[in-house]
N, C-alpha and C. Protein backbone atom coordinates (compact mmCIF):
# COMPACT_ATOMS: atom_id res chain seq x y z
N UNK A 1 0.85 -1.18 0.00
CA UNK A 1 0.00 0.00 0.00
C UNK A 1 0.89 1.24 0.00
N UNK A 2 0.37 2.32 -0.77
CA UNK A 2 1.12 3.63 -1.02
C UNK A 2 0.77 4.20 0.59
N UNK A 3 2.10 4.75 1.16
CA UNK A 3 2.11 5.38 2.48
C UNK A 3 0.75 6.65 2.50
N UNK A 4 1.12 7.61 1.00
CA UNK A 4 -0.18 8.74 1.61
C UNK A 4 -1.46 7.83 1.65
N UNK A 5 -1.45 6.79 0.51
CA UNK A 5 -3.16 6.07 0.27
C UNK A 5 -2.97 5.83 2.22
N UNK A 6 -2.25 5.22 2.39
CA UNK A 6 -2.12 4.73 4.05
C UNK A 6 -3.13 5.80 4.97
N UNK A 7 -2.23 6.98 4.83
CA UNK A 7 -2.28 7.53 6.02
C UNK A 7 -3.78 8.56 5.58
N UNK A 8 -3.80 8.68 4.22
CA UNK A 8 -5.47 9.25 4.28
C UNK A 8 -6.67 8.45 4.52
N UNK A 9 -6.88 7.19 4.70
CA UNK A 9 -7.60 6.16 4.80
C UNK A 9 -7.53 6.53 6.30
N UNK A 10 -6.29 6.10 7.56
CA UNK A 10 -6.56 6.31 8.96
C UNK A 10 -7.05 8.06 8.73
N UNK A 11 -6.89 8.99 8.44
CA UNK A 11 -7.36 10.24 8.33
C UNK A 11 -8.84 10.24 7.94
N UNK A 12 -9.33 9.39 7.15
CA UNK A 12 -10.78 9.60 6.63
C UNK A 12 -11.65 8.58 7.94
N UNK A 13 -10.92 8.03 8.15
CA UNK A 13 -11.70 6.60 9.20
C UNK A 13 -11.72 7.71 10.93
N UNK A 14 -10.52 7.98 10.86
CA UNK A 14 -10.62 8.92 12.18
C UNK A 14 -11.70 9.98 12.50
N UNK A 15 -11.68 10.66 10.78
CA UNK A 15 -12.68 11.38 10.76
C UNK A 15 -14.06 11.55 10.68
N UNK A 16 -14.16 9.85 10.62
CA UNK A 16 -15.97 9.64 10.41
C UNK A 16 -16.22 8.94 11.57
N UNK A 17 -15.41 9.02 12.92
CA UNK A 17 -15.01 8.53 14.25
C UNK A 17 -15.89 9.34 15.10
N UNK A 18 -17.40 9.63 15.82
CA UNK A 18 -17.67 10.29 16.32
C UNK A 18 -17.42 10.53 17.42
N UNK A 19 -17.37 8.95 18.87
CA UNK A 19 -16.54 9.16 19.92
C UNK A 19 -15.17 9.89 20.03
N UNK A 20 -14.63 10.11 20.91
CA UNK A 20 -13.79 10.77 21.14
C UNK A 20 -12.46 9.60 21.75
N UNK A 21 -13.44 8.91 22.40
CA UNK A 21 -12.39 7.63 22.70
C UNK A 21 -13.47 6.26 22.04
N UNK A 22 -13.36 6.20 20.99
CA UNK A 22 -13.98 5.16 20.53
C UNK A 22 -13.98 3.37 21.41
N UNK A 23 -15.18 2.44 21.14
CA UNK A 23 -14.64 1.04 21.56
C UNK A 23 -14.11 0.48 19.93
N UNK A 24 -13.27 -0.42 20.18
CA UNK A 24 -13.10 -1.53 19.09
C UNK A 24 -12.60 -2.54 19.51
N UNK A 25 -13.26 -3.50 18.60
CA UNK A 25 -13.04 -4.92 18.94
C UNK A 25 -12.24 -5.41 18.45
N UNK A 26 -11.18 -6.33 18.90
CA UNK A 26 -9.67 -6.52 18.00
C UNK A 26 -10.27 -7.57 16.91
N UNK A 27 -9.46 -8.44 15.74
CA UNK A 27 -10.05 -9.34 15.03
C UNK A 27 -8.50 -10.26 14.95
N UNK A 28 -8.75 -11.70 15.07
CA UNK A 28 -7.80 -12.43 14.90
C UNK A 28 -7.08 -12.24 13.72
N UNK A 29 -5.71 -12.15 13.97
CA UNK A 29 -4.50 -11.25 13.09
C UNK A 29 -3.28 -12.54 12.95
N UNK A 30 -2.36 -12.85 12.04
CA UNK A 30 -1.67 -13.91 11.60
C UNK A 30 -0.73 -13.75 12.59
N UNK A 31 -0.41 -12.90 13.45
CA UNK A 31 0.99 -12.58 14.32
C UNK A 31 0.09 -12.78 15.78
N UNK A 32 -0.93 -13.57 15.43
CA UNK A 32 -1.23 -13.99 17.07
C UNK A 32 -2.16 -13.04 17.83
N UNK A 33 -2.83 -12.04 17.26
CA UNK A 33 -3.35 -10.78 17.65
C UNK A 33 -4.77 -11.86 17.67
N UNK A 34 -5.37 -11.58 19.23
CA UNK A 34 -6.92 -12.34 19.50
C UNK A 34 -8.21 -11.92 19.52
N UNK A 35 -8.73 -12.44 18.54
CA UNK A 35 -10.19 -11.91 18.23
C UNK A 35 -10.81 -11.96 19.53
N UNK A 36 -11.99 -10.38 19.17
CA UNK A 36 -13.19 -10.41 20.07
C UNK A 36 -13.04 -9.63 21.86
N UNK A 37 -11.93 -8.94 21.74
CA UNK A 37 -10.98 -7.98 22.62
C UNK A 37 -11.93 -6.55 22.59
N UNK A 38 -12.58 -6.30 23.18
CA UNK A 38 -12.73 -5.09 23.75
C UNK A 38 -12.36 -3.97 24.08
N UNK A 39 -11.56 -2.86 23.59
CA UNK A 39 -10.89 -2.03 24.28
C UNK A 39 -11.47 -0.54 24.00
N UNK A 40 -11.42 0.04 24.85
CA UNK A 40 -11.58 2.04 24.99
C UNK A 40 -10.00 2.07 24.58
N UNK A 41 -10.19 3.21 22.91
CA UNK A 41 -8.95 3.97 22.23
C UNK A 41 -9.23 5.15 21.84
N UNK A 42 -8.08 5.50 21.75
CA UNK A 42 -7.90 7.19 20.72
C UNK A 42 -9.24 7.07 19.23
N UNK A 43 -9.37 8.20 18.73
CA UNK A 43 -9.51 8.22 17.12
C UNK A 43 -8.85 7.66 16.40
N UNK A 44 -7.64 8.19 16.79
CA UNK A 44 -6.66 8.06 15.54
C UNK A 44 -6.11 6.36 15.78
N UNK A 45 -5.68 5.51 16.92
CA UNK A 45 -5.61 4.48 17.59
C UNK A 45 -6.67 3.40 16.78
N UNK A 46 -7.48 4.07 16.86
CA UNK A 46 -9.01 3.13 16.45
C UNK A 46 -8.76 3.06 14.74
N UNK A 47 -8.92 3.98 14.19
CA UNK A 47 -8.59 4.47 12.60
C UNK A 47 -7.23 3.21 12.05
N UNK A 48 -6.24 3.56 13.01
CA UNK A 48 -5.48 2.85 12.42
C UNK A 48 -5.37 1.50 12.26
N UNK A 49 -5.83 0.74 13.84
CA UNK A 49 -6.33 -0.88 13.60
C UNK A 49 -7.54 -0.89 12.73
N UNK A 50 -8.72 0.10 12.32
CA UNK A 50 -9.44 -0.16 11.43
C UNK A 50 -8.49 -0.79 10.32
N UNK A 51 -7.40 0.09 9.58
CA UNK A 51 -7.26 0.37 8.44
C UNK A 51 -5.89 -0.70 8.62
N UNK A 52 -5.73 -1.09 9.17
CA UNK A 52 -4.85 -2.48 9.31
C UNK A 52 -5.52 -3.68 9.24
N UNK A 53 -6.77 -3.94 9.27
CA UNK A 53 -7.38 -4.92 9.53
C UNK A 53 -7.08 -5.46 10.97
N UNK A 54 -6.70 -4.75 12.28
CA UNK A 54 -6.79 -5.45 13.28
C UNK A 54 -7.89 -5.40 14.54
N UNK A 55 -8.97 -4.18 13.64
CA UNK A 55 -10.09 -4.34 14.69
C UNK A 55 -11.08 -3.78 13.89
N UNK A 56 -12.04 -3.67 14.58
CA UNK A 56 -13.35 -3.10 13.69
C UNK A 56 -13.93 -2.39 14.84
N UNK A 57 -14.85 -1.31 14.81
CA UNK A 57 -15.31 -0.74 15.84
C UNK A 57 -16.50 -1.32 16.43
N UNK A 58 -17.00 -1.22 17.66
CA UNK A 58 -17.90 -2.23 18.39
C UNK A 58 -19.38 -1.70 18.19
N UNK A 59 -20.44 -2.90 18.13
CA UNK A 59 -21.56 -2.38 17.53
C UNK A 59 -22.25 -2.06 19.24
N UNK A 60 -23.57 -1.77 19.32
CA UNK A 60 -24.19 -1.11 20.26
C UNK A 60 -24.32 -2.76 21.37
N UNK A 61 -24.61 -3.90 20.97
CA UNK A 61 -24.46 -4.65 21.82
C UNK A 61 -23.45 -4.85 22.72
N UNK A 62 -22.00 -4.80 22.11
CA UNK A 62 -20.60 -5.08 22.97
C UNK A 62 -20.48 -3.40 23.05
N UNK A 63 -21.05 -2.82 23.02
CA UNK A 63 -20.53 -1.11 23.62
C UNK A 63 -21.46 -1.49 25.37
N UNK A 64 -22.48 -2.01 25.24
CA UNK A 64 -23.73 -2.36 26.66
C UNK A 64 -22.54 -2.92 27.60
N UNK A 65 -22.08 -4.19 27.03
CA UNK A 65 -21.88 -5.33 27.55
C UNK A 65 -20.14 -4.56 28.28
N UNK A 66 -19.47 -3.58 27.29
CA UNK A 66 -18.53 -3.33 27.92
C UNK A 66 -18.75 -2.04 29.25
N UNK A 67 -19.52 -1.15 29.29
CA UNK A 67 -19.80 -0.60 30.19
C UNK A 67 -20.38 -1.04 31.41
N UNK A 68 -21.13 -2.05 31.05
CA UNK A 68 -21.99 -2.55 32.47
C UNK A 68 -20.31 -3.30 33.50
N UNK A 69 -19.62 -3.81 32.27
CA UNK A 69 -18.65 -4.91 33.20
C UNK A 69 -17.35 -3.75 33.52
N UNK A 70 -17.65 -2.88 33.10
CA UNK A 70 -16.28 -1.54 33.90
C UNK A 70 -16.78 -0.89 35.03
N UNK A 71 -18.55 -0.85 34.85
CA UNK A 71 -19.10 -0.56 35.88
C UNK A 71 -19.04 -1.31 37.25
N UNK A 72 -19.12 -2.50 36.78
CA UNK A 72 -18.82 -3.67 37.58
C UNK A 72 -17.78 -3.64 38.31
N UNK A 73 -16.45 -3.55 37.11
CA UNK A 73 -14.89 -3.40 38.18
C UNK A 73 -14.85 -2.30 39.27
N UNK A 74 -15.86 -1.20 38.66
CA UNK A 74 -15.43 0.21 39.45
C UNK A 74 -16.18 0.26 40.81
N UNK A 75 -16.79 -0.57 41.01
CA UNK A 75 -17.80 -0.56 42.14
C UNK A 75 -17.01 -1.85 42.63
N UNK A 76 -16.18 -2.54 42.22
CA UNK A 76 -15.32 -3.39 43.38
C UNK A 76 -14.34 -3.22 43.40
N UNK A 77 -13.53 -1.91 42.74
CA UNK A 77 -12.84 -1.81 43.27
C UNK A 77 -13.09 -0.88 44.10
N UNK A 78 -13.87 0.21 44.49
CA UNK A 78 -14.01 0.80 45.37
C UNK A 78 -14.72 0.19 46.57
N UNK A 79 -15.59 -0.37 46.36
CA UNK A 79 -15.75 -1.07 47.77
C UNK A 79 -14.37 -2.19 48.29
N UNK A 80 -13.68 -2.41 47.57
CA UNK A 80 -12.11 -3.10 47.73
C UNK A 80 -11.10 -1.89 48.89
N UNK A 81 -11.82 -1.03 47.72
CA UNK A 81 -10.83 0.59 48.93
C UNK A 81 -11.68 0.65 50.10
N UNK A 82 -12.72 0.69 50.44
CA UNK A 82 -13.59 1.06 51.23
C UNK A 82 -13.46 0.26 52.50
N UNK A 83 -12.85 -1.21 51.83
CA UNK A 83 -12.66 -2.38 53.17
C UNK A 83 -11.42 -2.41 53.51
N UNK A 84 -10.16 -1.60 52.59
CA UNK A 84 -8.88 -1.46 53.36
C UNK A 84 -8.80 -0.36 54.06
N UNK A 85 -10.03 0.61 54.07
CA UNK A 85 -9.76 1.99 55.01
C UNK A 85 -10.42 1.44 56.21
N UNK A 86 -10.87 0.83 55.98
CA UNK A 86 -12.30 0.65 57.40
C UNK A 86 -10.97 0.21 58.58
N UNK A 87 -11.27 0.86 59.39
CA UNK A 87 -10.60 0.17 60.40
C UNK A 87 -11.64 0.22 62.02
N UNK A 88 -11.09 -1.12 62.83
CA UNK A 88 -11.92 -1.04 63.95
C UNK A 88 -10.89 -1.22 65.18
N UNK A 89 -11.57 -0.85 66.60
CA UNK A 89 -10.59 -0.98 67.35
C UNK A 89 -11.47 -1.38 68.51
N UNK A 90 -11.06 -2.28 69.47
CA UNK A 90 -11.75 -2.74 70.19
C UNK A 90 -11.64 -1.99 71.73
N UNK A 91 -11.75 -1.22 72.73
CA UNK A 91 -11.52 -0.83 73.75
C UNK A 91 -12.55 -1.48 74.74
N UNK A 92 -11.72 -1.13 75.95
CA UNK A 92 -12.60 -1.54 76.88
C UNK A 92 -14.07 -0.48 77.46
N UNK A 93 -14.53 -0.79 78.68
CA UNK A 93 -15.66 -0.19 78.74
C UNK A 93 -14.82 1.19 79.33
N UNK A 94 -13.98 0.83 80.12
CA UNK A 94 -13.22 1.96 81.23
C UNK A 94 -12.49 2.92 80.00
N UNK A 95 -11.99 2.37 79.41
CA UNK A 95 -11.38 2.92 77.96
C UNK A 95 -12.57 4.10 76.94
N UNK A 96 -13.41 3.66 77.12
CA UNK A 96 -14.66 3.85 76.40
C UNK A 96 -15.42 5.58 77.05
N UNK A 97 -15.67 5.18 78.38
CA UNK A 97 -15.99 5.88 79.43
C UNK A 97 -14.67 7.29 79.17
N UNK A 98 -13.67 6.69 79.34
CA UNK A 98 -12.40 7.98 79.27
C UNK A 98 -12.50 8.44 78.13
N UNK A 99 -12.83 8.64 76.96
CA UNK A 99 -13.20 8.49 75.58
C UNK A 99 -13.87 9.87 76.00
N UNK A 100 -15.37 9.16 76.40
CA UNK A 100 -16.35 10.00 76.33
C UNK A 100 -16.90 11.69 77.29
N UNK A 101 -15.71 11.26 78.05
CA UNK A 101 -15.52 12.14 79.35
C UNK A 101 -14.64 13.52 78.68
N UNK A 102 -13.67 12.58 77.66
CA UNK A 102 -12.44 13.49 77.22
C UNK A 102 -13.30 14.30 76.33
N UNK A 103 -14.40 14.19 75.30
CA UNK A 103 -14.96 14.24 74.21
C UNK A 103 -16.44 15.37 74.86
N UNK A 104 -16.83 15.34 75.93
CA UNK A 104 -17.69 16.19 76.32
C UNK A 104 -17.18 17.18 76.84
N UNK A 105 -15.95 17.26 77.46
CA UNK A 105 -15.14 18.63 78.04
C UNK A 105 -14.49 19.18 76.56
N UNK A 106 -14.24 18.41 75.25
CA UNK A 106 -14.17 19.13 73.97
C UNK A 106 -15.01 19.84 73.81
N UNK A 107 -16.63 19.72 73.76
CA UNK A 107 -17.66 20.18 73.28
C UNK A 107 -17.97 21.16 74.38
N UNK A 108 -17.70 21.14 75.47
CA UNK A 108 -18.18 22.78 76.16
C UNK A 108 -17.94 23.88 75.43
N UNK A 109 -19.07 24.90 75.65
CA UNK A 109 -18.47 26.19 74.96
C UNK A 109 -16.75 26.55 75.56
N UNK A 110 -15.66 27.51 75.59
CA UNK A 110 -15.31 28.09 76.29
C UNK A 110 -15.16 28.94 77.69
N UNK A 111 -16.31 29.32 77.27
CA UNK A 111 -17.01 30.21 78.46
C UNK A 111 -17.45 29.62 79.61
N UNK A 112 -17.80 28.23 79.84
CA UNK A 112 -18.26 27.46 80.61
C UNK A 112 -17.81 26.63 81.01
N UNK A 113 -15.87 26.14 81.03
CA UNK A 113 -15.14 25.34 81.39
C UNK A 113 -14.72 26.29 82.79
């Protein structure tokens, strides 16, 4: 293939690219490249595996199927964060009591200590 034919083809494909970070789906490629891959890319990223034959862009079914399952990761991994912050501590009652003694002489006005 002639390099400009090349590079106006990713230029025309980029440009009829309406996302901004497009999905495309990879397509099994002779160097081992595995069909049916999912990925969030550039325009120009997307354009160019178009125009290589190593992906095609994803139709409205695998666009569903990939948001619900990122949605998925993002809500475990934050509840993942949520269970390494949590922390607990066990005190006693006398412990507890000194706590609360220390914590009500905080809350007096000024004026009234």
């Amino acid at each position: 293939m002639d390099l400009k034919q090349y590079f106006k083809k990713i230029k025309d494909i980029e440009e009829s690219i309406k996302d901004e970070y497009p999905l495309i789906v990879s397509l099994e490629t002779a160097d081992g490249g595995k069909a049916g891959t999912v990925v969030e890319v550039s325009r120009r990223e997307a354009a160019k595996s178009i125009v290589e034959n190593r992906a095609v862009l994803a139709n409205d079914e695998q666009r569903i199927v990939y948001f619900e399952r990122e949605a998925t990761r993002r809500r475990s991994a934050e509840k993942a964060e949520q269970s390494r912050r949590l922390q607990i501590a066990i005190i006693s009652n006398e412990e507890f009591r000194d706590l609360q003694a220390t914590s009500e002489k905080e809350e007096q006005p000024k004026g009234s200590r």
